[in-house]
PDB file of N, CA and C in Angstrom:
ATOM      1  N   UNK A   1     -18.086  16.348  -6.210  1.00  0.00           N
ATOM      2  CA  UNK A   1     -17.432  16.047  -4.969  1.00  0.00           C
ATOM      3  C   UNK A   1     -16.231  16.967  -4.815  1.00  0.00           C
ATOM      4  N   UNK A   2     -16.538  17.433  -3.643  1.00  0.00           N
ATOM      5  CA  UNK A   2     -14.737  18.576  -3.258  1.00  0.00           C
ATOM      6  C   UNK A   2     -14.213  17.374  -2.708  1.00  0.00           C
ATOM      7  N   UNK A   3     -12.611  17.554  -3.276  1.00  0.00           N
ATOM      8  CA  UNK A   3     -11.967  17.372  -2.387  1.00  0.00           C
ATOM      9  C   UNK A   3     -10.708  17.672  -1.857  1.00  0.00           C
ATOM     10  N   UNK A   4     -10.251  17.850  -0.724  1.00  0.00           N
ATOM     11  CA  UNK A   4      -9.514  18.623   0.541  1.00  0.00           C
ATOM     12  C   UNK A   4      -8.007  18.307   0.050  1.00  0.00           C
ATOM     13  N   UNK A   5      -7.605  17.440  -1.099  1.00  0.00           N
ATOM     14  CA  UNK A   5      -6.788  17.089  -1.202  1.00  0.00           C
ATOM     15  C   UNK A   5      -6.019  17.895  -2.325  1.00  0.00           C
ATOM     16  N   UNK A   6      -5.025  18.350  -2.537  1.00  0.00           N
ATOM     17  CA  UNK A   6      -3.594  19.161  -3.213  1.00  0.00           C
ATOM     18  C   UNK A   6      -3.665  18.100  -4.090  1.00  0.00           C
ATOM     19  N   UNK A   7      -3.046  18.720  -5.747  1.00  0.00           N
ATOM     20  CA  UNK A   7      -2.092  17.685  -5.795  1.00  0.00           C
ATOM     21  C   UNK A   7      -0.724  16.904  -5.951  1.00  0.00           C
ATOM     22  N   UNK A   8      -0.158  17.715  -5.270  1.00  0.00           N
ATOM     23  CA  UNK A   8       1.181  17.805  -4.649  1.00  0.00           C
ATOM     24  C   UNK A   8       0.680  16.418  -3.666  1.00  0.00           C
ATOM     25  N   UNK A   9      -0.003  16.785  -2.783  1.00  0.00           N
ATOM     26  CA  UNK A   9      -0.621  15.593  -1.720  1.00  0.00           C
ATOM     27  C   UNK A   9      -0.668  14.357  -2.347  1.00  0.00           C
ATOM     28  N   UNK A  10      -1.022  14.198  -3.539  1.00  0.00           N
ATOM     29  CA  UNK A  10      -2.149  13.075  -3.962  1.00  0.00           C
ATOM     30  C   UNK A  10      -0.942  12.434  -4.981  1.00  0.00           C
ATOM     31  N   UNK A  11       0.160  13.787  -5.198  1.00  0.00           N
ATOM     32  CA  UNK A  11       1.268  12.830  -6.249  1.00  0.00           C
ATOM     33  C   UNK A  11       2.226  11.894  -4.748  1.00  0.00           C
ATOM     34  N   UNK A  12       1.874  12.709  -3.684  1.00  0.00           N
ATOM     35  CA  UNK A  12       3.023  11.765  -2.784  1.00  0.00           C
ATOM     36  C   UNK A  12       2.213  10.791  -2.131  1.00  0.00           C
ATOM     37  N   UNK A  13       0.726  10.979  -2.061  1.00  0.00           N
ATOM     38  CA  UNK A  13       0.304  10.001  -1.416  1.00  0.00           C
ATOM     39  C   UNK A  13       0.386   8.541  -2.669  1.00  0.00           C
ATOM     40  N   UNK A  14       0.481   9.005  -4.149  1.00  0.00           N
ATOM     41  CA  UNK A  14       0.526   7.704  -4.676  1.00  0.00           C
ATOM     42  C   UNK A  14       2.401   7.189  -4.959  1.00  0.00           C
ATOM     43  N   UNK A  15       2.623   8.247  -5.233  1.00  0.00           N
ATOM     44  CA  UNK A  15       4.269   8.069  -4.497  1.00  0.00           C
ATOM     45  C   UNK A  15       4.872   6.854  -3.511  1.00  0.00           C
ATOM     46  N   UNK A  16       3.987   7.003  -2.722  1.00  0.00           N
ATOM     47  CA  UNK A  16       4.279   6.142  -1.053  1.00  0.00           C
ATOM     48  C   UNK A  16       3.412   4.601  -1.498  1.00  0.00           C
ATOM     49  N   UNK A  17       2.134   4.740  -2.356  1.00  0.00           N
ATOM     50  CA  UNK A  17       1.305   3.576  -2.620  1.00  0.00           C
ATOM     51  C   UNK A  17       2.230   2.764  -3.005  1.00  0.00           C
ATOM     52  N   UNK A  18       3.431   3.231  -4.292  1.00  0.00           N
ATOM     53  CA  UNK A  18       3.819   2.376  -5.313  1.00  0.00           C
ATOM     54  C   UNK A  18       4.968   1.501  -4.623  1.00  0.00           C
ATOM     55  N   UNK A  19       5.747   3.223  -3.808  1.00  0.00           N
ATOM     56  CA  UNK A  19       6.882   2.106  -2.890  1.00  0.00           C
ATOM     57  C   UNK A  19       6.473   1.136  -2.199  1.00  0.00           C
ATOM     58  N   UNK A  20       5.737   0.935  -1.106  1.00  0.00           N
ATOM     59  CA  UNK A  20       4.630   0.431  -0.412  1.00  0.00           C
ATOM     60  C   UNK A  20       4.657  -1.032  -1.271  1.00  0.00           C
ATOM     61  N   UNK A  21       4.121  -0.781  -2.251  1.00  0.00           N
ATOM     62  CA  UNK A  21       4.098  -2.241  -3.315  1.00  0.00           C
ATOM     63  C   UNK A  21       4.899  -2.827  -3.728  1.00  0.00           C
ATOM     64  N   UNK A  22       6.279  -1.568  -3.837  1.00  0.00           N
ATOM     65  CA  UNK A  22       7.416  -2.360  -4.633  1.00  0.00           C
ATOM     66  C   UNK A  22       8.104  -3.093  -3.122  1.00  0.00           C
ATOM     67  N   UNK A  23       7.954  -2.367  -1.936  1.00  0.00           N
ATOM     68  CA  UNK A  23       8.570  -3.146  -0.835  1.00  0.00           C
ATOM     69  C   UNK A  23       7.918  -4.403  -0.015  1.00  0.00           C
ATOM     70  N   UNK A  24       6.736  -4.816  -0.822  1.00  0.00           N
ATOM     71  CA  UNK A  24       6.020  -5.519   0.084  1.00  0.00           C
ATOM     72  C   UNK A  24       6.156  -6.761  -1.063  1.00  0.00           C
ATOM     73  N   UNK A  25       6.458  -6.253  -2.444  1.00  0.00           N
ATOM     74  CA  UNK A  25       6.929  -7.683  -3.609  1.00  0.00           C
ATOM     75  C   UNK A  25       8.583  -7.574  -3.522  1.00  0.00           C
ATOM     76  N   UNK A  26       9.304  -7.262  -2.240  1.00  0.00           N
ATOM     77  CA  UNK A  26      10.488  -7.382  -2.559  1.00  0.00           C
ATOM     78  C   UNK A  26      11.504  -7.237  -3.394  1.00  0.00           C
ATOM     79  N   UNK A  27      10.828  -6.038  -4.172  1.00  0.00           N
ATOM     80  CA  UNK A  27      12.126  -5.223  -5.163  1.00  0.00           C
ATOM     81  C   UNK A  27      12.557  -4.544  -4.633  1.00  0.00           C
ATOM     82  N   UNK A  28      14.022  -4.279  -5.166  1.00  0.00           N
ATOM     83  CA  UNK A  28      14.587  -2.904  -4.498  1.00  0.00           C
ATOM     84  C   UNK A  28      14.256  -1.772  -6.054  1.00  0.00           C
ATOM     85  N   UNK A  29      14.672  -0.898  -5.522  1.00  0.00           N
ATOM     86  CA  UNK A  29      14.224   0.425  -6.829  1.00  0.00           C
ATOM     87  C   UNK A  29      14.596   0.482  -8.395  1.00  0.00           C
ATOM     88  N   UNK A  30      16.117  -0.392  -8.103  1.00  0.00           N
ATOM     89  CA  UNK A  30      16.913  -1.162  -9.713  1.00  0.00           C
ATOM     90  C   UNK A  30      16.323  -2.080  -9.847  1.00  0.00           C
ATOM     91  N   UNK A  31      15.783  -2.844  -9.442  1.00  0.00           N
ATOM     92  CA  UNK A  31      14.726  -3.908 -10.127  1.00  0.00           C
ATOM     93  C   UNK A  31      13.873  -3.428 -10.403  1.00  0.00           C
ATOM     94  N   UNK A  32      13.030  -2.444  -9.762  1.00  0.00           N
ATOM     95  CA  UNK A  32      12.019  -2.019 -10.651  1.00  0.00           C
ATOM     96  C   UNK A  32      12.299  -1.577 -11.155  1.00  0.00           C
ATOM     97  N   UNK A  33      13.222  -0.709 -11.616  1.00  0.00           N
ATOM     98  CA  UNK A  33      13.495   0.149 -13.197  1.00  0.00           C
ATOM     99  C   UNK A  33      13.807  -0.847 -14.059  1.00  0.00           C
ATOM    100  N   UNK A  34      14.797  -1.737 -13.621  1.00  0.00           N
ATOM    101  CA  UNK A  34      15.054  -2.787 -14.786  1.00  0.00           C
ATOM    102  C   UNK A  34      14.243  -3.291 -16.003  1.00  0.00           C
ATOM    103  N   UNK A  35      12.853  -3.999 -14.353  1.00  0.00           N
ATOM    104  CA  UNK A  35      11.482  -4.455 -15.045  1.00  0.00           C
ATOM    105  C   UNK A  35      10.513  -3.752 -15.707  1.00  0.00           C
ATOM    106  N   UNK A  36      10.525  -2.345 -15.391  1.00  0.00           N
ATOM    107  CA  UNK A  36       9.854  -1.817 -15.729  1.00  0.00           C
ATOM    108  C   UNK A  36      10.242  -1.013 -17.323  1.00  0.00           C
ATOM    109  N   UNK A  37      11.379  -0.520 -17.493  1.00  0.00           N
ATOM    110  CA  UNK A  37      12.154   0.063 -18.383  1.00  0.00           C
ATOM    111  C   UNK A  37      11.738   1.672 -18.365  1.00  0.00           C
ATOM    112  N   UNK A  38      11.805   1.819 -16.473  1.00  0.00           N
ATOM    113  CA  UNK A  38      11.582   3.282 -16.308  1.00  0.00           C
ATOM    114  C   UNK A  38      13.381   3.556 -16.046  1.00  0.00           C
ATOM    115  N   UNK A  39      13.688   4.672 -15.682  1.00  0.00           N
ATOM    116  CA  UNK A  39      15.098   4.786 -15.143  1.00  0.00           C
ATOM    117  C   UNK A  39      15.135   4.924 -13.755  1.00  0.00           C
ATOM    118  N   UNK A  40      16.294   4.445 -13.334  1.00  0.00           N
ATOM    119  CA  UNK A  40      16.581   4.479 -12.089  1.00  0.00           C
ATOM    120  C   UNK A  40      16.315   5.771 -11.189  1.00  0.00           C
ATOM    121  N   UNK A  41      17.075   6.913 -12.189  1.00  0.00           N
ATOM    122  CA  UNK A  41      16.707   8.171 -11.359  1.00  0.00           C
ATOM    123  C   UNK A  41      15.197   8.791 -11.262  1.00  0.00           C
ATOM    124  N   UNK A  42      14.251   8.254 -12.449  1.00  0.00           N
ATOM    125  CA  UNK A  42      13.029   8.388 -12.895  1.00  0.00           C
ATOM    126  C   UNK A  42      12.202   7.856 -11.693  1.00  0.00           C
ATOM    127  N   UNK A  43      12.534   7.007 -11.247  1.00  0.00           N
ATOM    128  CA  UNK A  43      12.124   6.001 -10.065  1.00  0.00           C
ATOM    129  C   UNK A  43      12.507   7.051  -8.763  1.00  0.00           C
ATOM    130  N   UNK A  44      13.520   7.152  -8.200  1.00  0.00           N
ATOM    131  CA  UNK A  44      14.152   7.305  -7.297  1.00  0.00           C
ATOM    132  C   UNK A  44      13.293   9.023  -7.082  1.00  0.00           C
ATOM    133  N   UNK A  45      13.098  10.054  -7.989  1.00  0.00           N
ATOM    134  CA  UNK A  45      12.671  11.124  -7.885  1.00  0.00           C
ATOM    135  C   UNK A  45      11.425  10.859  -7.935  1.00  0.00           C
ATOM    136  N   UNK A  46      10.597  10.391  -8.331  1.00  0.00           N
ATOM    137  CA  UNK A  46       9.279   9.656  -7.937  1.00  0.00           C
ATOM    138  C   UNK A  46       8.984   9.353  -6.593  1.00  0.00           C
ATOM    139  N   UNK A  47       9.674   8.536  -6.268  1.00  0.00           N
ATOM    140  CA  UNK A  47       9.580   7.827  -4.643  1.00  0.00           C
ATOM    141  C   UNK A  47       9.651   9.207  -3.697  1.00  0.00           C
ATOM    142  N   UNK A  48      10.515   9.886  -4.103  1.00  0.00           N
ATOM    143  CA  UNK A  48      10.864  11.889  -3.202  1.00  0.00           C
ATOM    144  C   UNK A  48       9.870  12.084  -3.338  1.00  0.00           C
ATOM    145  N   UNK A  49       9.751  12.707  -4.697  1.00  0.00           N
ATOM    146  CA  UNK A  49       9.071  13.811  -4.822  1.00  0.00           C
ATOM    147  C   UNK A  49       7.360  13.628  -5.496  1.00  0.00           C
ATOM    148  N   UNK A  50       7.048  12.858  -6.178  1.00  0.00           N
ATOM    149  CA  UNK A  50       6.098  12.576  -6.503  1.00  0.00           C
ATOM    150  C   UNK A  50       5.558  12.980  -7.866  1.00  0.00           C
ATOM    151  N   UNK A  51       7.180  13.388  -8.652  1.00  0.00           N
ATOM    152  CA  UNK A  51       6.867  13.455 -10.291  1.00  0.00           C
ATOM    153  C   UNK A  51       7.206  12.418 -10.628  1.00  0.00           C
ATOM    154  N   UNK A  52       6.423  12.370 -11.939  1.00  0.00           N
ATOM    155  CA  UNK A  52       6.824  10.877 -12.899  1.00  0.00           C
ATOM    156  C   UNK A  52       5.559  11.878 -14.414  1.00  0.00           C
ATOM    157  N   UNK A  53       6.218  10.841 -15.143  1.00  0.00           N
ATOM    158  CA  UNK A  53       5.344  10.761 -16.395  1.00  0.00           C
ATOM    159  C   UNK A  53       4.232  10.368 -16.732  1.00  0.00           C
ATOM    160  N   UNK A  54       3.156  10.303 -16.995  1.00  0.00           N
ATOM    161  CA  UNK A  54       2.013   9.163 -16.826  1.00  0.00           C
ATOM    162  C   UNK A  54       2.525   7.976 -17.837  1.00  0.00           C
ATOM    163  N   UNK A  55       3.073   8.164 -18.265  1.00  0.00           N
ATOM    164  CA  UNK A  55       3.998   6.552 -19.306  1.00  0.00           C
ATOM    165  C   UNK A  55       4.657   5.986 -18.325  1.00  0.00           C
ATOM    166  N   UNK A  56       5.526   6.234 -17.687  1.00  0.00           N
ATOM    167  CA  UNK A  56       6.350   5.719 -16.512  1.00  0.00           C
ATOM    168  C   UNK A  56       5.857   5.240 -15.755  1.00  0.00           C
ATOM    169  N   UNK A  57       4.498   5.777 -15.106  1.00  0.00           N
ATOM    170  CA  UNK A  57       3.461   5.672 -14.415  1.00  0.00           C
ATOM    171  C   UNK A  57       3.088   4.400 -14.277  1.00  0.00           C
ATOM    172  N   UNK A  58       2.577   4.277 -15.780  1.00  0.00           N
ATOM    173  CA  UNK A  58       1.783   2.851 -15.692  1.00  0.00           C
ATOM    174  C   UNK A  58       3.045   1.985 -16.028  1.00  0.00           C
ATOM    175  N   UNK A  59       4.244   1.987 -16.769  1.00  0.00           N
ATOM    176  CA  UNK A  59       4.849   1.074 -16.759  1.00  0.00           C
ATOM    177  C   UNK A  59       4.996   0.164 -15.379  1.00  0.00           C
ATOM    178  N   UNK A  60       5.231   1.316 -14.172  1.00  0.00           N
ATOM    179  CA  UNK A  60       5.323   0.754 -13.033  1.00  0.00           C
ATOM    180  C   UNK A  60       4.322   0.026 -12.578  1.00  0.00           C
ATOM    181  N   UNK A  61       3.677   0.492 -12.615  1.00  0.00           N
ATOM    182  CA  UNK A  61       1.874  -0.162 -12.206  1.00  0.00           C
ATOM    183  C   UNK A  61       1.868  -1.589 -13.127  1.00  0.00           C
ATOM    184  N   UNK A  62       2.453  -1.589 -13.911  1.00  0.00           N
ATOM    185  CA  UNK A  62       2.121  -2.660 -14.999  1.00  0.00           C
ATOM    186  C   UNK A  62       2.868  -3.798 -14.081  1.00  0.00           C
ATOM    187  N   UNK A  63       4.235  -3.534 -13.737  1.00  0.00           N
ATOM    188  CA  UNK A  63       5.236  -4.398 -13.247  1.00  0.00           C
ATOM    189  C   UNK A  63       4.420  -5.121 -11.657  1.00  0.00           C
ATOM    190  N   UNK A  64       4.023  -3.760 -10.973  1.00  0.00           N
ATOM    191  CA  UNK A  64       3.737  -4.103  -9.973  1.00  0.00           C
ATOM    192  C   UNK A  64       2.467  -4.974  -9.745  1.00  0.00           C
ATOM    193  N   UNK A  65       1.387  -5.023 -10.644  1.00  0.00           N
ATOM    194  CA  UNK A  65      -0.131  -6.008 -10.840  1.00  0.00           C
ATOM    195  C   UNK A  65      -1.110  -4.311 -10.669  1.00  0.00           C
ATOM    196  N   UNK A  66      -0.613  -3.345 -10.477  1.00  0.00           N
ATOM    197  CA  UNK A  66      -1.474  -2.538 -10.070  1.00  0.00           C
ATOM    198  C   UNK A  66      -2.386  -1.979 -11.493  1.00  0.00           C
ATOM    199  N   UNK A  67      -2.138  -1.874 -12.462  1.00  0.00           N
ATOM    200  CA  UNK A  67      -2.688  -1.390 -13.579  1.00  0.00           C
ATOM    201  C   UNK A  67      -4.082  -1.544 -13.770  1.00  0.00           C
ATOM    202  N   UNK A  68      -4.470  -2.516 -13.945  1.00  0.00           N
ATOM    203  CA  UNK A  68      -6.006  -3.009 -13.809  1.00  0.00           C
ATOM    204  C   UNK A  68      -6.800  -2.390 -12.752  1.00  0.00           C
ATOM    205  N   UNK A  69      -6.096  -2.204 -11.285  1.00  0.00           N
ATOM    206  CA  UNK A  69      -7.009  -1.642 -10.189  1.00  0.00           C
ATOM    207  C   UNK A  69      -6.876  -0.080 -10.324  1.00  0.00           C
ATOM    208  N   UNK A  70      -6.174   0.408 -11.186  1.00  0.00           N
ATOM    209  CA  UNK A  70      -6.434   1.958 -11.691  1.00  0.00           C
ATOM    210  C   UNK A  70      -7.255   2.063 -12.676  1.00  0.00           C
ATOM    211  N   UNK A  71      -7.176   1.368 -13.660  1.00  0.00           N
ATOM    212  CA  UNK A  71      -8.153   1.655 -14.546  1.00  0.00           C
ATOM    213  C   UNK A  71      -9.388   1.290 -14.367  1.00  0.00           C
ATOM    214  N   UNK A  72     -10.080   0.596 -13.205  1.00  0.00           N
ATOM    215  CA  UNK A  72     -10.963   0.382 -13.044  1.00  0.00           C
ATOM    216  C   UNK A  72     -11.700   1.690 -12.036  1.00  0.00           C
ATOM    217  N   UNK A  73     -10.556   2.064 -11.155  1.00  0.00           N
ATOM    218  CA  UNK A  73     -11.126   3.093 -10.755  1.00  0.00           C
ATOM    219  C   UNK A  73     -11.374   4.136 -11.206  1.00  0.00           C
ATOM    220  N   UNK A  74     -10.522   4.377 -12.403  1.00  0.00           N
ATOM    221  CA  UNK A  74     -11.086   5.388 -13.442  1.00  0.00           C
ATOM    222  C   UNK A  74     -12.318   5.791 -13.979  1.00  0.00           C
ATOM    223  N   UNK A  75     -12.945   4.529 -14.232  1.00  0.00           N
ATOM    224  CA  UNK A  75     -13.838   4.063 -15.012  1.00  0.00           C
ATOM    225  C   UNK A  75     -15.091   5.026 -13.965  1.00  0.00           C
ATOM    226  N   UNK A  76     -15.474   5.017 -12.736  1.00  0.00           N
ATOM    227  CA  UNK A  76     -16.508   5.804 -12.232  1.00  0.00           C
ATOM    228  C   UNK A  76     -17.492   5.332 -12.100  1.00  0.00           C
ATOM    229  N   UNK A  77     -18.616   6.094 -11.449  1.00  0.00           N
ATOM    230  CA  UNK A  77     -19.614   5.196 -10.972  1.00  0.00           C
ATOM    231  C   UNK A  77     -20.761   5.418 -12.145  1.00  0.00           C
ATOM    232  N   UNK A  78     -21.518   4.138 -12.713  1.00  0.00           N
ATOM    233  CA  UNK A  78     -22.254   4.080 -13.863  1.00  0.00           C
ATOM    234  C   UNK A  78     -23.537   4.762 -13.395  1.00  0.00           C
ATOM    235  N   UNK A  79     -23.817   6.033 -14.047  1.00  0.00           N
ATOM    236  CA  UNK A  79     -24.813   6.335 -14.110  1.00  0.00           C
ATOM    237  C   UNK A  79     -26.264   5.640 -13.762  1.00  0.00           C
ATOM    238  N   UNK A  80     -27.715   5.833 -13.250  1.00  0.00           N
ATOM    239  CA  UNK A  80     -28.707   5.023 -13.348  1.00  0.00           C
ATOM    240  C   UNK A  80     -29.649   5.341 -14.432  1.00  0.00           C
ATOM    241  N   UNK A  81     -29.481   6.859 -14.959  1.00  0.00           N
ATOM    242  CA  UNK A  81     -30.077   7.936 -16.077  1.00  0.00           C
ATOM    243  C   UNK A  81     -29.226   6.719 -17.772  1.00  0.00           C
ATOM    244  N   UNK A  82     -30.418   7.244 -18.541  1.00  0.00           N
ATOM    245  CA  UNK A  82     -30.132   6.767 -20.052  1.00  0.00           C
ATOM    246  C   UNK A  82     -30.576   8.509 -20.434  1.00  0.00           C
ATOM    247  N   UNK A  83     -31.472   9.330 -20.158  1.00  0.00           N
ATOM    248  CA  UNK A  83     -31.565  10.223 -20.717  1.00  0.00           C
ATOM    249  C   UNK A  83     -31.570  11.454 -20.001  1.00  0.00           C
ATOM    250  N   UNK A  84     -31.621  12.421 -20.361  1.00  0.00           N
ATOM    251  CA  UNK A  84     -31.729  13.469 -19.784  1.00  0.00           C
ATOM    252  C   UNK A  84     -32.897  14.251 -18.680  1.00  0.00           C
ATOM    253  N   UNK A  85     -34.037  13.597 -19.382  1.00  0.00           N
ATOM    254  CA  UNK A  85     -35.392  13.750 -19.001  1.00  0.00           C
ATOM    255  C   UNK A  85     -35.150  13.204 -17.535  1.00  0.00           C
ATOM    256  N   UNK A  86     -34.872  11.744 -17.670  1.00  0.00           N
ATOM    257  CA  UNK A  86     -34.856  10.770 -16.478  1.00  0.00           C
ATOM    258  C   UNK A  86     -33.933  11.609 -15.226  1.00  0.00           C
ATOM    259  N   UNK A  87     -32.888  12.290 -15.975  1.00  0.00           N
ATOM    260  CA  UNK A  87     -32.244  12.931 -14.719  1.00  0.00           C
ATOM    261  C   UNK A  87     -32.726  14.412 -14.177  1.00  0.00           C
ATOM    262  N   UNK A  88     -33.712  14.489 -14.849  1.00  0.00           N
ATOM    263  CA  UNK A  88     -34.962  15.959 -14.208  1.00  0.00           C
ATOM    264  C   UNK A  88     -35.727  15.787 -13.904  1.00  0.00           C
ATOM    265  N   UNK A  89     -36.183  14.411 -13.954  1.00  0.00           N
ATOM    266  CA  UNK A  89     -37.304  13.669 -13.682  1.00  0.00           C
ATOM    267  C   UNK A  89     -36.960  13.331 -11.744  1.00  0.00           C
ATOM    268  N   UNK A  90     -35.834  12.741 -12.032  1.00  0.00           N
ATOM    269  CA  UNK A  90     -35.274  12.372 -10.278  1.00  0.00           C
ATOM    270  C   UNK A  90     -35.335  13.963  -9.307  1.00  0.00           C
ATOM    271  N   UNK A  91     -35.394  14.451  -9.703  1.00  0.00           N
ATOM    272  CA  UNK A  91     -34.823  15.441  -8.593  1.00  0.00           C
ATOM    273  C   UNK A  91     -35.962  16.606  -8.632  1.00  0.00           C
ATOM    274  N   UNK A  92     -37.186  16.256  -9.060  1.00  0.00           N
ATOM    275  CA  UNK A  92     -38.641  16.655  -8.826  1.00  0.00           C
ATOM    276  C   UNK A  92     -39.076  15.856  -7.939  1.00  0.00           C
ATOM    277  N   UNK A  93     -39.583  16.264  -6.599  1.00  0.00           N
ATOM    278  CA  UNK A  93     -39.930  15.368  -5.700  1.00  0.00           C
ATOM    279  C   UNK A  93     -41.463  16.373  -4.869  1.00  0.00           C
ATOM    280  N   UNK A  94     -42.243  15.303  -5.405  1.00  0.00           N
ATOM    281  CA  UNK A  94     -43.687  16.032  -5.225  1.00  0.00           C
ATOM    282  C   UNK A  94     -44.384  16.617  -4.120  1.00  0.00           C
ATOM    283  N   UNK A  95     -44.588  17.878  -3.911  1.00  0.00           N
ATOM    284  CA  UNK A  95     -44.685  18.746  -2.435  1.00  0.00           C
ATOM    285  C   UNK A  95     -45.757  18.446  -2.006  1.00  0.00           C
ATOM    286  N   UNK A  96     -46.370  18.542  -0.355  1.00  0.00           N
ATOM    287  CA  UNK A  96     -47.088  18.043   0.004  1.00  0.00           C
ATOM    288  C   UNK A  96     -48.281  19.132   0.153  1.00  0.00           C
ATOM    289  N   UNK A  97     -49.396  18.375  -0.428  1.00  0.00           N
ATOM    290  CA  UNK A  97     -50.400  19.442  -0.332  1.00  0.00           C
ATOM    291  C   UNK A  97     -51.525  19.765   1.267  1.00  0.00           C
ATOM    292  N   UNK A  98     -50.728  18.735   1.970  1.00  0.00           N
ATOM    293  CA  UNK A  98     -51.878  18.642   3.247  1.00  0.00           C
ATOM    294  C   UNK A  98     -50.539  18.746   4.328  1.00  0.00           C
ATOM    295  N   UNK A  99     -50.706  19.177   5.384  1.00  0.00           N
ATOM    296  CA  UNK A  99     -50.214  19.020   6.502  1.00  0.00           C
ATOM    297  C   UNK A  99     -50.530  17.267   7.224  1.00  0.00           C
ATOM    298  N   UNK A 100     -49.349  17.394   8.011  1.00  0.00           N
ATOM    299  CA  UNK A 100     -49.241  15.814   8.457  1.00  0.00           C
ATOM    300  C   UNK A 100     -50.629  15.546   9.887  1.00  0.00           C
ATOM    301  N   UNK A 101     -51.177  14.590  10.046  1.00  0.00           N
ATOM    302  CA  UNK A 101     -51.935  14.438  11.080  1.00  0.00           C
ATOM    303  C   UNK A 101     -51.597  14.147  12.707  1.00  0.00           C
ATOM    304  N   UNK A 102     -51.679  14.878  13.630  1.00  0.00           N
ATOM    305  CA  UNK A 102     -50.870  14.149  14.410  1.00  0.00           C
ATOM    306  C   UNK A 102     -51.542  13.686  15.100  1.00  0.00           C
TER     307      UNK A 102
END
């Protein structure tokens, strides 16, 4: 899958997710650092700019309930193949030896 997205884009679009969460559970940004035991400025340049640590990361996610719905999306879509064969097997699709009748 391409996709159209930077990731400069994709650090601010999750940037905006987390504030988004922390403003909709009514923390302000020192409570979440508090709870989280990220730092204040760690937080605050996050929310800008869209660096953080991936430790920091999930601490936040942890605080916020979000942790579980990342790692699940991690996880990807389960294969239907057990072997290799089976996945050369799918994508042989048998040509037609007759023309259609009309």
């Amino acid at each position: 899958m391409i996709s159209l997205m930077t990731p400069v884009q994709a650090q601010l679009a999750i940037a905006d997710s987390v504030r988004e969460q922390r403003l909709e559970q009514n923390l302000t940004q020192a409570g979440l650092a508090k709870r989280s035991g990220v730092s204040l400025a760690t937080l605050r340049k996050f929310e800008q700019q869209g660096v953080i640590s991936l430790e920091s990361l999930v601490k936040l996610l942890m605080v916020l309930g979000l942790l579980p719905a990342l790692v699940k999306a991690l996880e990807g879509a389960q294969t239907p193949f057990a072997t290799i064969d089976e996945v050369i097997d799918q994508g042989q699709v048998q040509k037609r030896k007759r023309g259609r009748r009309t």
